[in-house]
C-alpha atoms as a PDB file:
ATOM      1  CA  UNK A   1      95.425 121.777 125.074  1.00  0.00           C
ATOM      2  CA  UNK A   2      96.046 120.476 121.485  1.00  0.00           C
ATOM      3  CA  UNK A   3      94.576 117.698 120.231  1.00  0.00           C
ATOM      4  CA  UNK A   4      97.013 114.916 118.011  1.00  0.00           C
ATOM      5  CA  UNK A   5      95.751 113.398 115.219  1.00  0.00           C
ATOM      6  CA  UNK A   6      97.398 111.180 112.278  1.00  0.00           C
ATOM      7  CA  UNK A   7      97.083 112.877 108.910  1.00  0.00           C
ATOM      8  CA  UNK A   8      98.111 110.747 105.568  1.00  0.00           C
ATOM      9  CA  UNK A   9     100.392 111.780 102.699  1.00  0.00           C
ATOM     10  CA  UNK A  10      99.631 111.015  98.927  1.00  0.00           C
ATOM     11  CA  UNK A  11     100.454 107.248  98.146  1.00  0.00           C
ATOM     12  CA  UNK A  12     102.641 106.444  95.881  1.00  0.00           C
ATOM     13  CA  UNK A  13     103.826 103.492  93.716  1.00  0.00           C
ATOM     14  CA  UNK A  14     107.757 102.690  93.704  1.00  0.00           C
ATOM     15  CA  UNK A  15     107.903  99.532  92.436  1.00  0.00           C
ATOM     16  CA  UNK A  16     106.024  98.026  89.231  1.00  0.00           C
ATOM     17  CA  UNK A  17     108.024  96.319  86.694  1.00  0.00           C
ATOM     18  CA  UNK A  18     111.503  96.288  88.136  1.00  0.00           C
ATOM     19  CA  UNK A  19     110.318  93.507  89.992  1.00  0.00           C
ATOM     20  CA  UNK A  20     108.687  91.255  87.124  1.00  0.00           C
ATOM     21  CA  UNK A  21     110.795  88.038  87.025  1.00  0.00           C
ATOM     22  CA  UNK A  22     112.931  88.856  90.276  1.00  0.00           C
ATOM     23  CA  UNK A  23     114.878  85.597  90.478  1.00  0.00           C
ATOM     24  CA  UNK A  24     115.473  83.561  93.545  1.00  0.00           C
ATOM     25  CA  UNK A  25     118.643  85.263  95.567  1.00  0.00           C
ATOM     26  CA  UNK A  26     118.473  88.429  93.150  1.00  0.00           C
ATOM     27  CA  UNK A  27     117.879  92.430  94.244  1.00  0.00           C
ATOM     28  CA  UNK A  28     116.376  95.476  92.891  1.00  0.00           C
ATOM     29  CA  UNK A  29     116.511  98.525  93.677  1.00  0.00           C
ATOM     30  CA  UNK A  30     113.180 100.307  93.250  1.00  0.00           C
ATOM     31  CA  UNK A  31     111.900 103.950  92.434  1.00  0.00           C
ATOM     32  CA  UNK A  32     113.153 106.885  94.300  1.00  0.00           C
ATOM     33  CA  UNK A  33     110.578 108.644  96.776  1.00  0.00           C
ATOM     34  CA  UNK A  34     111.633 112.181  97.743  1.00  0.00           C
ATOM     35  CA  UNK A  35     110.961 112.559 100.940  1.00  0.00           C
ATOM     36  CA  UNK A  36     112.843 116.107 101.437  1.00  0.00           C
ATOM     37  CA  UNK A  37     110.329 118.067 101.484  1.00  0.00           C
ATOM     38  CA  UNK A  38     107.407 116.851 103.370  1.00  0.00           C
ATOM     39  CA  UNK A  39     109.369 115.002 105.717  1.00  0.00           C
ATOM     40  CA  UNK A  40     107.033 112.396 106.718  1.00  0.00           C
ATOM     41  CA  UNK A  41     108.501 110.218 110.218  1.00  0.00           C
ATOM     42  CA  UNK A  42     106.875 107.197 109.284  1.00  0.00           C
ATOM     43  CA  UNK A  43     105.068 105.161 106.169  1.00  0.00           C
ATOM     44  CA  UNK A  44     103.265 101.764 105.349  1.00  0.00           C
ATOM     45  CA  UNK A  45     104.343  99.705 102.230  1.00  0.00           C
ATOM     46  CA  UNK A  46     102.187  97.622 100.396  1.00  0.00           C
ATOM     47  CA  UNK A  47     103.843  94.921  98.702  1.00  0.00           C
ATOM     48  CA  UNK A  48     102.068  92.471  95.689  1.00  0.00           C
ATOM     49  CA  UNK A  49     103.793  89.803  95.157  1.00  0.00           C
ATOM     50  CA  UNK A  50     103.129  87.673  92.244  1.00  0.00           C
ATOM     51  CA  UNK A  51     104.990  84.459  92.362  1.00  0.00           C
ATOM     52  CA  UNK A  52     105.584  82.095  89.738  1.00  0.00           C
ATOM     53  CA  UNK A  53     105.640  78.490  91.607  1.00  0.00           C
ATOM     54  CA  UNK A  54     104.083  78.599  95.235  1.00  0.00           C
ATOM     55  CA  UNK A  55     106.900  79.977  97.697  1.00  0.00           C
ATOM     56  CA  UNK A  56     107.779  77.587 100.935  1.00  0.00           C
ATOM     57  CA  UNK A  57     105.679  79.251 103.802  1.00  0.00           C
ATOM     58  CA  UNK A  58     107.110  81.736 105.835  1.00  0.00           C
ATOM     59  CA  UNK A  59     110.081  82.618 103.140  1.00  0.00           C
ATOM     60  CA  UNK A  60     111.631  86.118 103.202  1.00  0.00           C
ATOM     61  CA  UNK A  61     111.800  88.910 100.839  1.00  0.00           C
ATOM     62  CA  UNK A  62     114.502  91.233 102.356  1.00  0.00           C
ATOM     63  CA  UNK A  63     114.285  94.774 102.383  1.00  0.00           C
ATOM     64  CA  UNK A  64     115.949  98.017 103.337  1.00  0.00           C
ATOM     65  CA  UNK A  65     115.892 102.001 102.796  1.00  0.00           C
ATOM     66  CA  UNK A  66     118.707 102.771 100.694  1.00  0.00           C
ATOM     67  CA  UNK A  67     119.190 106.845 101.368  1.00  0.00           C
ATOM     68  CA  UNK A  68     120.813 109.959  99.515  1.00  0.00           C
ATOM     69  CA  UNK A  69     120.964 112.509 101.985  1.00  0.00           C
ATOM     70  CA  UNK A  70     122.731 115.008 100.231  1.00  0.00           C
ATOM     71  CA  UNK A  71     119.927 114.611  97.906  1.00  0.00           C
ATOM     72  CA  UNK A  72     122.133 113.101  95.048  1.00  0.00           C
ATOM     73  CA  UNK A  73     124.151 110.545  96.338  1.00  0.00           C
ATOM     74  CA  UNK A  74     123.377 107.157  97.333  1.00  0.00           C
ATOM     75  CA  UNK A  75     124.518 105.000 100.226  1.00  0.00           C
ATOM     76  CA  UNK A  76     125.540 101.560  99.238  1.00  0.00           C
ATOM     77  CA  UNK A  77     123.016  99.027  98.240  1.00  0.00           C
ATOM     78  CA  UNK A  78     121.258  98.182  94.860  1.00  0.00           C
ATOM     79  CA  UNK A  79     120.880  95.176  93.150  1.00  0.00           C
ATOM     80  CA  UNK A  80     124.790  93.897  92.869  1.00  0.00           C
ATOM     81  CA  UNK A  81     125.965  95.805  95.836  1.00  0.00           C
ATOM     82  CA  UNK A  82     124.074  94.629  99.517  1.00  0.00           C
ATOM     83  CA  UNK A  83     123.111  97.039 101.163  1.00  0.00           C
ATOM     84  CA  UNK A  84     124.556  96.852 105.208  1.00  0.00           C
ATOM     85  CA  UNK A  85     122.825  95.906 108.060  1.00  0.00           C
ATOM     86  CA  UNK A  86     122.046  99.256 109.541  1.00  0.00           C
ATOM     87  CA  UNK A  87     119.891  99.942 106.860  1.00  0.00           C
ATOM     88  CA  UNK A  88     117.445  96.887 107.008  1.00  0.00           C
ATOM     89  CA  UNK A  89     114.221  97.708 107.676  1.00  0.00           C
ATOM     90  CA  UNK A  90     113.021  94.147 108.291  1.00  0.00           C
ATOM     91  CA  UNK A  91     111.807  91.071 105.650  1.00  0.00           C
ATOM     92  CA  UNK A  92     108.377  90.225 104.476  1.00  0.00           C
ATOM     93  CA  UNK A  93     106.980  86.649 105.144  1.00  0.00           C
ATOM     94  CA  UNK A  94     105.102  85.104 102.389  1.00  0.00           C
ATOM     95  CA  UNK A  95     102.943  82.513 102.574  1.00  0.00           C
ATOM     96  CA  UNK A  96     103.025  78.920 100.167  1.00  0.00           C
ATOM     97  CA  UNK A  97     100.758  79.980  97.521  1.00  0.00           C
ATOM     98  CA  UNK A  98     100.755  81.041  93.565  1.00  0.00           C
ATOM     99  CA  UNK A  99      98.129  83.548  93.437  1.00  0.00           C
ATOM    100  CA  UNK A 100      99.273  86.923  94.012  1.00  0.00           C
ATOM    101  CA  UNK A 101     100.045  87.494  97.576  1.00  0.00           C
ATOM    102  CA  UNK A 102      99.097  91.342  99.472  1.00  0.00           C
ATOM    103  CA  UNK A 103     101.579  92.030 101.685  1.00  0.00           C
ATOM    104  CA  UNK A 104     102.198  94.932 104.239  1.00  0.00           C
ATOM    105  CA  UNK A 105     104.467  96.761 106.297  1.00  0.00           C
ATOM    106  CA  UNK A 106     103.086  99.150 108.789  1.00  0.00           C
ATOM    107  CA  UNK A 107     105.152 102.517 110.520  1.00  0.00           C
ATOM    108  CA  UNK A 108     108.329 101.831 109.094  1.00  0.00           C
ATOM    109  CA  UNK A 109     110.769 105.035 110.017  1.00  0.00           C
ATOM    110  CA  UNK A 110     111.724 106.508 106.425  1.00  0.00           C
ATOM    111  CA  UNK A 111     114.440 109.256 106.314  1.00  0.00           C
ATOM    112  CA  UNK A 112     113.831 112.930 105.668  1.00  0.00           C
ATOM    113  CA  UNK A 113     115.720 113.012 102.236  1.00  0.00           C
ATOM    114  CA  UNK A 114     115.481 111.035  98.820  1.00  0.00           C
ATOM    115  CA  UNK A 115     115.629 107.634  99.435  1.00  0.00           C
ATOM    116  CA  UNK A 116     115.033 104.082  97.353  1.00  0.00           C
ATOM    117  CA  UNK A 117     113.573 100.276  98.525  1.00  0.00           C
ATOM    118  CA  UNK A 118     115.507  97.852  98.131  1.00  0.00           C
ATOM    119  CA  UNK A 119     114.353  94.632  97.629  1.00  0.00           C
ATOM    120  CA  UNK A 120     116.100  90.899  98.082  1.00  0.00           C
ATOM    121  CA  UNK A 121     114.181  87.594  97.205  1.00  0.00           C
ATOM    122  CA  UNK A 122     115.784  85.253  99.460  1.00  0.00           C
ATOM    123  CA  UNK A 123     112.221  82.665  98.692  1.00  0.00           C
ATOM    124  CA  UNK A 124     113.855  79.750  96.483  1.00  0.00           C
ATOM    125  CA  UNK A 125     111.278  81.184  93.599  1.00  0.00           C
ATOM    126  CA  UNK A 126     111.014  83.887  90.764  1.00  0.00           C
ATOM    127  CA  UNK A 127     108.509  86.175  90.933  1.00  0.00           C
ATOM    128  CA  UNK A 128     105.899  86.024  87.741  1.00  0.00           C
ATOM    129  CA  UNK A 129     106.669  88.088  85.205  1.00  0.00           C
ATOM    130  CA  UNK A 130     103.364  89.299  84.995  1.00  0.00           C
ATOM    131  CA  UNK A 131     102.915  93.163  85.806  1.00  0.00           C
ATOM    132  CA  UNK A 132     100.548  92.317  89.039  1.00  0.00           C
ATOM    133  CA  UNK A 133     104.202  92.702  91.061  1.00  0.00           C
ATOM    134  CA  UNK A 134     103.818  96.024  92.980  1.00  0.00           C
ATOM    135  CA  UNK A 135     105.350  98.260  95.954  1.00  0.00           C
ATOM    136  CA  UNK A 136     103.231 101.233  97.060  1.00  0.00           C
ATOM    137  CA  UNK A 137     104.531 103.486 100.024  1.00  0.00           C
ATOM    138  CA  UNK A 138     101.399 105.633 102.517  1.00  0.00           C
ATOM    139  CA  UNK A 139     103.429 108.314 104.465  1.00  0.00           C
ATOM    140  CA  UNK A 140     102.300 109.338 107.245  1.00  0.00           C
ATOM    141  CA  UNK A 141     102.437 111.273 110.696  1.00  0.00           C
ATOM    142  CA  UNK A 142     101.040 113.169 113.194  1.00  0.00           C
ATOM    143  CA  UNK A 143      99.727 116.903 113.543  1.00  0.00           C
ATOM    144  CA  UNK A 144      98.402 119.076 116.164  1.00  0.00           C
ATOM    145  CA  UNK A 145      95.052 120.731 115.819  1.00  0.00           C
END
């Protein structure tokens, strides 16, 4: 009988400066991460979140998985066009504080194509405009040995 373990793709960062001075209410979309070829099921995000004023507790940052599976184009959603409902892969809850806040996201179901974050602040502040604001994505899955 096999034995099933988790193995880890390479991290990756898909989101520095794009969101530097994210206003209240705005979207971006952030880097694309191919995921065509090693088709991983599943991935944690690592959000850090840098705001300028301290945040109400328990305010949202939106987000969903904005695919091209044809490998070129795009289904609706960036950062004029919101992206639908189907699409949503949940909302981060931040907590009322300045400092840079470490958030995370655990087995969230990515698509086997190219795909982008997309990010809404829906928090009534800006993030800083300092370059601490990051989004790093861990795929991951399983594998028989």
């Amino acid at each position: 009988m096999a034995t099933i373990k988790r193995i880890a793709g390479s991290s990756a960062t898909i989101g520095t400066s794009a969101l530097d001075s994210l206003a209240a209410g705005s979207s971006v979309l952030l880097t694309e991460y191919d995921n065509a070829t090693n088709l991983w099921p599943v991935a944690d995000f690592e959000f850090v979140l840098d705001f300028a004023s301290a945040p109400t507790d328990n305010a949202q940052m939106e987000l969903w998985v904005v695919p091209a599976w044809d490998g070129t184009n795009y289904a609706a959603g960036d950062a004029s066009v919101p992206a639908r409902a189907n699409l949503s892969i949940g909302a981060l809850l931040v907590r009322n504080d300045a400092a840079a806040q470490r958030l995370v996201m655990r087995d969230v179901p990515i698509p086997a194509c190219k795909f982008k974050l997309l990010i809404k602040n829906s928090t009534a502040q800006a993030l800083a405009g300092s370059s601490a604001n990051t989004v790093k994505i861990f795929p991951h899955g399983l594998e028989s040995v």
